[in-house]
N, C-alpha and C. Protein backbone atom coordinates (compact mmCIF):
# COMPACT_ATOMS: atom_id res chain seq x y z
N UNK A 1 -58.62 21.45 -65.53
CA UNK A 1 -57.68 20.83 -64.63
C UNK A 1 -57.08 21.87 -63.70
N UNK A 2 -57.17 21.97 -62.18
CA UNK A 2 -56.65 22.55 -61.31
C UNK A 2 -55.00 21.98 -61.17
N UNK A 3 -54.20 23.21 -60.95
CA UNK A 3 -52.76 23.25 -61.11
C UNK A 3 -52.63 22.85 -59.45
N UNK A 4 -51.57 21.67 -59.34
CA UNK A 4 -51.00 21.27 -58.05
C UNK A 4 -50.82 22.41 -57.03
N UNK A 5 -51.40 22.08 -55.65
CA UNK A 5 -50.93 23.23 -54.83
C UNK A 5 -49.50 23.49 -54.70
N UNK A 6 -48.95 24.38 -54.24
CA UNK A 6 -47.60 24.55 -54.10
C UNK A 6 -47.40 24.93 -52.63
N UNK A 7 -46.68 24.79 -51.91
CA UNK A 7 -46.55 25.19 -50.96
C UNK A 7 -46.88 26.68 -49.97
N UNK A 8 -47.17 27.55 -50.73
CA UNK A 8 -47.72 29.25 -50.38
C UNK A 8 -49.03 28.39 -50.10
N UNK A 9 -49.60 27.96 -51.33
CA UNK A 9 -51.19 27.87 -51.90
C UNK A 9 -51.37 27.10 -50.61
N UNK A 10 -51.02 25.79 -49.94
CA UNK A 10 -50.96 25.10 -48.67
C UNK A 10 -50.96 25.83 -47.35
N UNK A 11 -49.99 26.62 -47.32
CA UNK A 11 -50.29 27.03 -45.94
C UNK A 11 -50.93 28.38 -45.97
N UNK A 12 -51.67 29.01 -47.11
CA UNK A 12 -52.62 30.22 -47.46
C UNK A 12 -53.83 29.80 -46.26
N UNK A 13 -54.25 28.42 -46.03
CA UNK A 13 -55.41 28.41 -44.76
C UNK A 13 -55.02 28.81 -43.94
N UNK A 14 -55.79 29.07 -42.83
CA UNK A 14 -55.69 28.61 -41.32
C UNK A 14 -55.89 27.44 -40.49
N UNK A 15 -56.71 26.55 -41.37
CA UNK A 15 -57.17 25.18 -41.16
C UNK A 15 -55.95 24.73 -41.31
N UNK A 16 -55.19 24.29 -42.61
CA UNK A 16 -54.21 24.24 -42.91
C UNK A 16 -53.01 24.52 -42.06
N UNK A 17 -52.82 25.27 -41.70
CA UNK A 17 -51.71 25.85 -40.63
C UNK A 17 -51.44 24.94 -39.68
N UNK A 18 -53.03 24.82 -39.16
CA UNK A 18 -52.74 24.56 -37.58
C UNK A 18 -52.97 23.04 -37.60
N UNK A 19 -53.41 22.36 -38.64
CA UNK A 19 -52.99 20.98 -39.31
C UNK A 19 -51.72 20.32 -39.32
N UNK A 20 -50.74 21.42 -39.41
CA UNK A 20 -49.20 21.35 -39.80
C UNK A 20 -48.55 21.88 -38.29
N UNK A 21 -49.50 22.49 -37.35
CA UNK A 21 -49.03 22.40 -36.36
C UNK A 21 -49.33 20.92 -35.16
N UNK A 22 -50.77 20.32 -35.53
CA UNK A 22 -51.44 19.49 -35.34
C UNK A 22 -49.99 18.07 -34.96
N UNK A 23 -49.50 17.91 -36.89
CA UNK A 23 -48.60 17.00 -37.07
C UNK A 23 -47.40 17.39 -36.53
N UNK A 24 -47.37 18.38 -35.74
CA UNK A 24 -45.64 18.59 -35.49
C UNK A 24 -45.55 18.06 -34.47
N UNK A 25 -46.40 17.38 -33.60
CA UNK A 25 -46.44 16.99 -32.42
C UNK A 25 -46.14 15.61 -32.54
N UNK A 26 -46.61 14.56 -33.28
CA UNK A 26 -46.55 13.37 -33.75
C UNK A 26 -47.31 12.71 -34.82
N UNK A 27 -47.06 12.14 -35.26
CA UNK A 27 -48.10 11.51 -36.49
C UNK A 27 -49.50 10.83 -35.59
N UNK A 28 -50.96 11.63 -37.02
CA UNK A 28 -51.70 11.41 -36.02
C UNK A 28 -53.10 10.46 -36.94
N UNK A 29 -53.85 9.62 -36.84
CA UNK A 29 -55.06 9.41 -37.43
C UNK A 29 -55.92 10.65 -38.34
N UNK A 30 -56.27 10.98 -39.01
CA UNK A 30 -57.44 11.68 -39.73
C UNK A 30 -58.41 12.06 -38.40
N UNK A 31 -59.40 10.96 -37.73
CA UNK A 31 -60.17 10.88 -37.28
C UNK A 31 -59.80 11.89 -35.97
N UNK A 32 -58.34 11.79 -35.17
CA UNK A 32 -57.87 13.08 -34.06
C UNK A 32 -57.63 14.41 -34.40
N UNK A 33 -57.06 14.20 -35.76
CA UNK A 33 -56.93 16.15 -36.56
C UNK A 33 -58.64 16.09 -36.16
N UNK A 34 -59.57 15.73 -37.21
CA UNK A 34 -60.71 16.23 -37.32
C UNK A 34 -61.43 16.36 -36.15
N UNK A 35 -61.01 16.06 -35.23
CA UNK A 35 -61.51 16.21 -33.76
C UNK A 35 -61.21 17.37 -33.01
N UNK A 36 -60.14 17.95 -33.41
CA UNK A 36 -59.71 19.15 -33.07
C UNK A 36 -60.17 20.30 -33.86
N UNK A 37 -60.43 20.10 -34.86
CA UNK A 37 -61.23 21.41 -35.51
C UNK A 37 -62.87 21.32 -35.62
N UNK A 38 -63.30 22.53 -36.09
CA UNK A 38 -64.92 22.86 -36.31
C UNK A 38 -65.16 22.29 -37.58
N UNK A 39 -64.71 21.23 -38.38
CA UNK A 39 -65.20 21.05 -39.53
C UNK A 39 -65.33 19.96 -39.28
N UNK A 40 -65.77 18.88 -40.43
CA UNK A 40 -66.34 17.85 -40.19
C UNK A 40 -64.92 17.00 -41.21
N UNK A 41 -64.94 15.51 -41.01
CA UNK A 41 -63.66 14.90 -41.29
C UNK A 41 -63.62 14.98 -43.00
N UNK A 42 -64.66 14.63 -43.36
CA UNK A 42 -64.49 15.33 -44.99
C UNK A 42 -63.40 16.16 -45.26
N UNK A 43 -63.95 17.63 -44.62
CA UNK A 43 -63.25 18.38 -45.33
C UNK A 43 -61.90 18.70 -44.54
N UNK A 44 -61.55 17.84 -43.06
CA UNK A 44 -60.27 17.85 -42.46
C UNK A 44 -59.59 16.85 -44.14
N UNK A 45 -60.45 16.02 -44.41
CA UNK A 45 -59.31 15.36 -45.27
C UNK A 45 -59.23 15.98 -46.44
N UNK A 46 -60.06 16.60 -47.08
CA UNK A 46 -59.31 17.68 -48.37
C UNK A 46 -58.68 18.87 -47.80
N UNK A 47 -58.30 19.09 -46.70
CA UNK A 47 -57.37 20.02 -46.18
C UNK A 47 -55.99 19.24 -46.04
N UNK A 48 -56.14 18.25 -45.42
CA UNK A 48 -55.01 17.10 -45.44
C UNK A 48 -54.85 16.91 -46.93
N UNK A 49 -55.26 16.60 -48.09
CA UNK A 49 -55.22 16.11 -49.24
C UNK A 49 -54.49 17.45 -49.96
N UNK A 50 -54.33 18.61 -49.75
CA UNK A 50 -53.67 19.46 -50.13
C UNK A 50 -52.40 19.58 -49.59
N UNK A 51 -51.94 19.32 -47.95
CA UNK A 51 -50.95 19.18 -47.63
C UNK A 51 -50.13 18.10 -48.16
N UNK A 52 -50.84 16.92 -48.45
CA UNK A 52 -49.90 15.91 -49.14
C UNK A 52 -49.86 15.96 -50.80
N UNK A 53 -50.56 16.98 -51.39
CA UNK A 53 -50.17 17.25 -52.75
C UNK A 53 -49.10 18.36 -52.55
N UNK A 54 -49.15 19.39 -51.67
CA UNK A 54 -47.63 20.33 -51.46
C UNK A 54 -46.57 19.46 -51.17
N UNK A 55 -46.80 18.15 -50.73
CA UNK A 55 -45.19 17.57 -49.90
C UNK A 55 -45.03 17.88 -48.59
N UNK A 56 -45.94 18.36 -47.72
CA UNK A 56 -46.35 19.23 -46.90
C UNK A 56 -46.35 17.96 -45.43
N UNK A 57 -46.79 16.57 -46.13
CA UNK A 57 -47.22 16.18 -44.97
C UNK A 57 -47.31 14.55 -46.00
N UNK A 58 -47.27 13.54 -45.35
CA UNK A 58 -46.75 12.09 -45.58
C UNK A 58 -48.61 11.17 -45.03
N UNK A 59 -48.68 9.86 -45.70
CA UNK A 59 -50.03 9.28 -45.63
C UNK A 59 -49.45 7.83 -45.20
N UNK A 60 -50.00 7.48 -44.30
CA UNK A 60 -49.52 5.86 -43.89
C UNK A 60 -51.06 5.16 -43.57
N UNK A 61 -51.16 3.83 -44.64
CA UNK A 61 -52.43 3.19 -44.03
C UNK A 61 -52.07 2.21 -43.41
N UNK A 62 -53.06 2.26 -42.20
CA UNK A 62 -52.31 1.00 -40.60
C UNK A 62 -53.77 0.69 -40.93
N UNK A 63 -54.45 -0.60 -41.33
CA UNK A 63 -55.90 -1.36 -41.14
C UNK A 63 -57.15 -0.62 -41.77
N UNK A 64 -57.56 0.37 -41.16
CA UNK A 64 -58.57 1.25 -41.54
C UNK A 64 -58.41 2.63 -41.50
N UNK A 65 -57.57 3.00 -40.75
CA UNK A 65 -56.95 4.17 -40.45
C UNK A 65 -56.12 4.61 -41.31
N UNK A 66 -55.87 6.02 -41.97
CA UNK A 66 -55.03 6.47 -42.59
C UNK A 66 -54.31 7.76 -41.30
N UNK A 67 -52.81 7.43 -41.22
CA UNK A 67 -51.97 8.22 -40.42
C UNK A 67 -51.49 9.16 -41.26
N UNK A 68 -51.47 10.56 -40.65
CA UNK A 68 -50.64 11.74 -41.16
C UNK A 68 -49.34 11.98 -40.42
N UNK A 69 -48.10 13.01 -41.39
CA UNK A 69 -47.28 13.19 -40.70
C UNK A 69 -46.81 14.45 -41.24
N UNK A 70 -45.98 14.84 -40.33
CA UNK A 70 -45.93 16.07 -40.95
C UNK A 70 -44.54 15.83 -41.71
N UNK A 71 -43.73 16.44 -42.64
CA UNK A 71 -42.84 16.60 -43.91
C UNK A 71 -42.53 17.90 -44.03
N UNK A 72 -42.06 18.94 -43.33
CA UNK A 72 -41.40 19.57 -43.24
C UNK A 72 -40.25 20.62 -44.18
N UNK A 73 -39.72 19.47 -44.86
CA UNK A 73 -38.92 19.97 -45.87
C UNK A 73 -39.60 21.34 -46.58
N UNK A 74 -40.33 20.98 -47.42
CA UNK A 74 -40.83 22.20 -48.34
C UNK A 74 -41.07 23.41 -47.70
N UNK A 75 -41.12 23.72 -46.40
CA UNK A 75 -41.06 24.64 -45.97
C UNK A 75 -39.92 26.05 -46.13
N UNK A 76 -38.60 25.05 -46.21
CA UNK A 76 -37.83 25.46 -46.37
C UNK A 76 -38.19 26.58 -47.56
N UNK A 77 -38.59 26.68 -48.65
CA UNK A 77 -38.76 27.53 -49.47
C UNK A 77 -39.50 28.83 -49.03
N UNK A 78 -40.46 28.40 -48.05
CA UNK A 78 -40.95 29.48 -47.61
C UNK A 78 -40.28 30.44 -46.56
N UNK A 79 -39.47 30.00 -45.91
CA UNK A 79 -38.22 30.20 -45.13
C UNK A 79 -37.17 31.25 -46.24
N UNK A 80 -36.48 30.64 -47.36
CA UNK A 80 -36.07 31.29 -47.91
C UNK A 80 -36.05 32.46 -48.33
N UNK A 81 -37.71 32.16 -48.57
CA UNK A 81 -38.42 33.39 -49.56
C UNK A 81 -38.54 34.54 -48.54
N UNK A 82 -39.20 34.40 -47.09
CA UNK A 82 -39.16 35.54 -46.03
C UNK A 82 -37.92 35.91 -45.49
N UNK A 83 -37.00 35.21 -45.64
CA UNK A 83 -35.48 35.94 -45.20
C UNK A 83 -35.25 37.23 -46.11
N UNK A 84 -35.65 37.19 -47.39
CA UNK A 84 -35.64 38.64 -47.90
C UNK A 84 -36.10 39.66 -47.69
N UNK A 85 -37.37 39.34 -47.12
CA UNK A 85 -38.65 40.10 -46.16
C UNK A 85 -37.65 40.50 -44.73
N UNK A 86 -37.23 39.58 -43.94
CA UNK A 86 -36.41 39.77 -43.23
C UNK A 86 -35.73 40.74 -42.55
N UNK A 87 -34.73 40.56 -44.02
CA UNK A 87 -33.20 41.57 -44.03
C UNK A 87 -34.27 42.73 -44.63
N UNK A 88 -34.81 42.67 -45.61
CA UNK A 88 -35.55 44.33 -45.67
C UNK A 88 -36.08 45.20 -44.87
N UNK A 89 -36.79 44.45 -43.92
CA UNK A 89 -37.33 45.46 -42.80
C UNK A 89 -36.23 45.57 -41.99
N UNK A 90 -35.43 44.62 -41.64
CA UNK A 90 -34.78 44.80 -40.24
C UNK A 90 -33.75 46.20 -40.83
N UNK A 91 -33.33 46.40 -41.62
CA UNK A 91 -32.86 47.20 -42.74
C UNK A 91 -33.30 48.33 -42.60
N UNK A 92 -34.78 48.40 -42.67
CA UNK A 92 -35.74 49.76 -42.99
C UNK A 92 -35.83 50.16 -41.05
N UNK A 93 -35.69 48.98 -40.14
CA UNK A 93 -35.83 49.27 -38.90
C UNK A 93 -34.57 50.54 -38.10
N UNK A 94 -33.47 49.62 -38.78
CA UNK A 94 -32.17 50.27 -38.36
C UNK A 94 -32.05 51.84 -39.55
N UNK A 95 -32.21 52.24 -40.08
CA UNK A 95 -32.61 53.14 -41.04
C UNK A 95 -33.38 54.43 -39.95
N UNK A 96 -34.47 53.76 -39.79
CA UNK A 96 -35.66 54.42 -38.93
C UNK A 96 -34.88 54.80 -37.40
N UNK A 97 -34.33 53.51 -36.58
CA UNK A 97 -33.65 54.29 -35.57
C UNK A 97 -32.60 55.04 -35.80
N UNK A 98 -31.92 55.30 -36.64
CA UNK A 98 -30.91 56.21 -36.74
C UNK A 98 -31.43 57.58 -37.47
N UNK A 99 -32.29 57.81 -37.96
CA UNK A 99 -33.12 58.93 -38.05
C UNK A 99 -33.41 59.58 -36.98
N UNK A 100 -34.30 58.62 -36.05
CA UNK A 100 -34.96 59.40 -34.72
C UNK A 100 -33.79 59.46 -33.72
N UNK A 101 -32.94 59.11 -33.69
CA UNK A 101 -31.43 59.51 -32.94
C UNK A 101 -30.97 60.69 -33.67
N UNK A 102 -30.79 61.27 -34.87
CA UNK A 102 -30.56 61.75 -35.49
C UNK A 102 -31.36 63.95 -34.95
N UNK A 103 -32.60 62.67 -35.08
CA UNK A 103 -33.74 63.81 -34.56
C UNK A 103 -33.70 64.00 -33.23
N UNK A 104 -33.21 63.26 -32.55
CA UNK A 104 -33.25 63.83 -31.03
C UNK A 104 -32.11 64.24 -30.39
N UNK A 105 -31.14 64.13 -31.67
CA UNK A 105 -29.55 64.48 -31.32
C UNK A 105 -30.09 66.16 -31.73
N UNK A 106 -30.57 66.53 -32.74
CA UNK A 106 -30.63 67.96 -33.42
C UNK A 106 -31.52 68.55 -32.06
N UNK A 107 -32.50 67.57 -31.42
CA UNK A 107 -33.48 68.72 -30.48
C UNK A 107 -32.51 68.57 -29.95
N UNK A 108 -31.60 68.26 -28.65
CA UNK A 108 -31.08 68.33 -27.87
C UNK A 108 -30.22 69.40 -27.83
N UNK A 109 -29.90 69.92 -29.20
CA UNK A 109 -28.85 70.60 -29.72
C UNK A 109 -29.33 72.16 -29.59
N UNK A 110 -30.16 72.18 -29.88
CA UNK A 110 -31.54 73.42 -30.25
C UNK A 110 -31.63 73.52 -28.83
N UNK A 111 -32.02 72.91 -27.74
CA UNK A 111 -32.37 72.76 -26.60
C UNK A 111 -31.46 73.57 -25.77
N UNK A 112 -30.17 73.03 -25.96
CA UNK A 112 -29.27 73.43 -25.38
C UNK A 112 -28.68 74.66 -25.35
N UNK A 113 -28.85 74.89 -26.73
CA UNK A 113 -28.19 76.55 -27.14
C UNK A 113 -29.44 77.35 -26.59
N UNK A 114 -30.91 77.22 -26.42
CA UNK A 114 -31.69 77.86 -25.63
C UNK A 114 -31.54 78.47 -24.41
């Protein structure tokens, strides 16, 4: 038995991704995602079928057609999780410019007494 995707495991494609960018535009048929990519609708729909096992994305049947949407929410976790990523670099950034200020305060210094 394969363990439910989770939301990382979901947007780990690129297919995937741009699926979720696909739906941000409006809810759309199966048959228009798969029109936009190089794969064939099969496997647009087990790419879709993973987004709606993450929570990733919502299924509406209108007649014959199954509509996607995008669902948003769970993202949020992934949001969360890179704000730590975030504040660490921006952290390690400001760190780094005050070094090389640091370093070009000392040449200037050296420079000067020359």
């Amino acid at each position: 038995m394969m363990p439910e995707p989770d939301v990382f495991q979901a947007i780990a494609h690129p297919a995937r991704r741009q699926l979720l960018d696909a739906l941000r535009e409006r809810e759309q048929p199966v048959r228009e995602l798969a029109a936009r990519f190089q794969v064939s609708r099969p496997a647009t729909s087990q790419h879709l079928r993973l987004l709606l096992d993450a929570g990733l994305a919502t299924e509406r049947r209108a007649g014959r057609e199954n509509f996607y949407m995008l669902t948003p929410e769970p993202l949020v976790e992934v949001s969360e999780w890179l704000a730590f990523y975030e504040t660490f670099w921006s952290d390690r950034m400001k760190a780094l410019r005050r070094t090389l200020a640091e370093l070009e305060g000392s040449r200037s210094d050296r420079e000067s007494r020359q």
